[in-house]
C-alpha atoms as a PDB file:
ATOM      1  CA  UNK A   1       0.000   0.000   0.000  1.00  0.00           C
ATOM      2  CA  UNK A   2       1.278   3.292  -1.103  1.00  0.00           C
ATOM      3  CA  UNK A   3      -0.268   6.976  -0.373  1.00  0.00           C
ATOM      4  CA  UNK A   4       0.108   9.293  -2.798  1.00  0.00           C
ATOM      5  CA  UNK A   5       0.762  12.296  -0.716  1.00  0.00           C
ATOM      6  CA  UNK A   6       1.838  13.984  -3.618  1.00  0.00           C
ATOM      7  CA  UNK A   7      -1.406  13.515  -5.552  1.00  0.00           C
ATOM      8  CA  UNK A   8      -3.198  15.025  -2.820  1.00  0.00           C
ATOM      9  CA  UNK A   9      -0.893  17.839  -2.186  1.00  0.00           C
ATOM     10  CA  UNK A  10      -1.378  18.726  -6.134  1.00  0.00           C
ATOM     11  CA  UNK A  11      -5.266  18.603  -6.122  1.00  0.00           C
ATOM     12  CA  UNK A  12      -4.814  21.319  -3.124  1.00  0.00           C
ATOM     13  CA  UNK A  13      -3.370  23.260  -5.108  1.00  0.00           C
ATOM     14  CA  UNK A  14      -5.162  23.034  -7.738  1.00  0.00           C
ATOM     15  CA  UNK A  15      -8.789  23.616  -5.780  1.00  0.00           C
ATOM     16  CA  UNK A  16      -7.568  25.100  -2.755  1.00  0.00           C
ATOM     17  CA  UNK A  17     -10.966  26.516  -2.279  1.00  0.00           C
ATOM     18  CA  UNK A  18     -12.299  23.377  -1.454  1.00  0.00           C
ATOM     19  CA  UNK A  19     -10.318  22.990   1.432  1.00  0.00           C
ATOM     20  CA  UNK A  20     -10.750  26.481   2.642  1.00  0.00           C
ATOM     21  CA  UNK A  21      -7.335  28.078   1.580  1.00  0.00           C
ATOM     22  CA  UNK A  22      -7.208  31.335  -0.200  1.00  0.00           C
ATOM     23  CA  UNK A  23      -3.418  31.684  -0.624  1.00  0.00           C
ATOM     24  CA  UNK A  24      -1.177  29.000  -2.423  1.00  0.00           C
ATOM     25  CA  UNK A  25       1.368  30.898  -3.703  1.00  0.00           C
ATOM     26  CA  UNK A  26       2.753  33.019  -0.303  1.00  0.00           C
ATOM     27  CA  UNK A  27       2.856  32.705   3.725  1.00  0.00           C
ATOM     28  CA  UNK A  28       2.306  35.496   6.320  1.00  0.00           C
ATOM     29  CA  UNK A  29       5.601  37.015   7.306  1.00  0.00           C
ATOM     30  CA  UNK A  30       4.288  37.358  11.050  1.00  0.00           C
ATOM     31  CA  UNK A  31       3.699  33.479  11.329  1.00  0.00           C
ATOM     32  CA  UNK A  32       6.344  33.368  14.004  1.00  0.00           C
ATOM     33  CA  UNK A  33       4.607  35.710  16.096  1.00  0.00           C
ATOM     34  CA  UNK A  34       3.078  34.472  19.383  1.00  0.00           C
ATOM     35  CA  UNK A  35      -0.058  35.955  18.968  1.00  0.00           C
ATOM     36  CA  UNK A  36      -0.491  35.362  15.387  1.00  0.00           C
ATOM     37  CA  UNK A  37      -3.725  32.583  15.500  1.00  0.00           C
ATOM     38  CA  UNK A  38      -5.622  35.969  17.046  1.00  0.00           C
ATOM     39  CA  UNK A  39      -3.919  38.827  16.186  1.00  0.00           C
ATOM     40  CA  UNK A  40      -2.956  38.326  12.244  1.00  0.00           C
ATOM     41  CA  UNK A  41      -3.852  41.633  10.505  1.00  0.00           C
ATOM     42  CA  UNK A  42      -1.471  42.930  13.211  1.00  0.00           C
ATOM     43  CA  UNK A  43       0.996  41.519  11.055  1.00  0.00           C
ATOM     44  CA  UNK A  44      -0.086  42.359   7.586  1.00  0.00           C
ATOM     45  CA  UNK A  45      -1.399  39.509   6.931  1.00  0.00           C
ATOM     46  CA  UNK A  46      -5.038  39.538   5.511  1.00  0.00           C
ATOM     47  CA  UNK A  47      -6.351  36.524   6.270  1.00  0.00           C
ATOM     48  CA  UNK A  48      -6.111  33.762   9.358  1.00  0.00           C
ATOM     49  CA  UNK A  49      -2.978  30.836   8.700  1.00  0.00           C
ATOM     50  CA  UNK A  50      -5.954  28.093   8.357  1.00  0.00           C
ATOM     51  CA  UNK A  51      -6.475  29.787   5.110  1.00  0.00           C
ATOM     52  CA  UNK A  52      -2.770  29.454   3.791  1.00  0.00           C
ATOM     53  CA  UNK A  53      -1.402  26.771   2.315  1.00  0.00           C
ATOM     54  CA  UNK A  54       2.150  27.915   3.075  1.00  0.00           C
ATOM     55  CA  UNK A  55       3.469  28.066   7.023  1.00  0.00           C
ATOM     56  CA  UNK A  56       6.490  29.776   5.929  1.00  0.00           C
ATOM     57  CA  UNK A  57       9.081  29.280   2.955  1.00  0.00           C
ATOM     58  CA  UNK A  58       9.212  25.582   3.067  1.00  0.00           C
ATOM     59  CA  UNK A  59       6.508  24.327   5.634  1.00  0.00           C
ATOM     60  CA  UNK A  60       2.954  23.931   5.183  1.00  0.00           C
ATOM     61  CA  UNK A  61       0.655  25.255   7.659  1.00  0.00           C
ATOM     62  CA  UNK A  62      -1.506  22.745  10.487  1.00  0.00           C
ATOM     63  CA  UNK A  63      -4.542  23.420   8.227  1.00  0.00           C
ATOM     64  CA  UNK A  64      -2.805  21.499   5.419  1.00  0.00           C
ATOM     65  CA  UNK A  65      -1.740  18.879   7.842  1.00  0.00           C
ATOM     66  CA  UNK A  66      -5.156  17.903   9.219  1.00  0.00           C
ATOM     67  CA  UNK A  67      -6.530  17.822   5.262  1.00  0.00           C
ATOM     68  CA  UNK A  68      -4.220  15.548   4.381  1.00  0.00           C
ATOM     69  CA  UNK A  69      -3.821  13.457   7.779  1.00  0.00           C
ATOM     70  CA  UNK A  70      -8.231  13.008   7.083  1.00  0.00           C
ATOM     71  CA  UNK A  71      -7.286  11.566   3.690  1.00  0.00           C
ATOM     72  CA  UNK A  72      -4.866   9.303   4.716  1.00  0.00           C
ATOM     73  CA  UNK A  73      -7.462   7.972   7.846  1.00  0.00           C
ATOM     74  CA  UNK A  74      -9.906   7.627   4.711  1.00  0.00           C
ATOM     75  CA  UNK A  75      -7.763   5.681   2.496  1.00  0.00           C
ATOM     76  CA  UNK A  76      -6.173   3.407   5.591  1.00  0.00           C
ATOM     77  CA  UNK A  77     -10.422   2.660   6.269  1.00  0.00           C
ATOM     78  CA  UNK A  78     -11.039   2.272   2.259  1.00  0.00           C
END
């Protein structure tokens, strides 16, 4: 058995509003911030983290995670 994470990841991308993301393409440069889950417009940033794809340069963000951790549960229970 073999998950194709990388299928998944693609189809994100490709309808990202299905999985409630608005922004594929940057990251919010206050993501390091401790208050950044409530306070993200402080920061520039237009828009909550749940709705990026990116976490910073080379991470995706928990939102991502939990997508793709439900559709590898669904594909262990196939």
């Amino acid at each position: 058995m073999i998950f194709d994470a990388h299928a998944r990841l693609a189809a994100m991308l490709d309808e990202p509003y299905k999985y409630g993301i608005v922004n594929t393409t940057g990251f919010c440069a206050g993501y390091d911030q401790p208050d950044i889950a409530v306070a993200y417009e402080k920061y520039g940033c237009p828009t909550s983290l749940e709705r990026y794809f990116w976490f910073d340069s080379g991470h995706m963000t928990s939102h991502v995670h939990e997508v793709l951790a439900g559709e590898v549960e669904r594909w262990l229970q196939g």
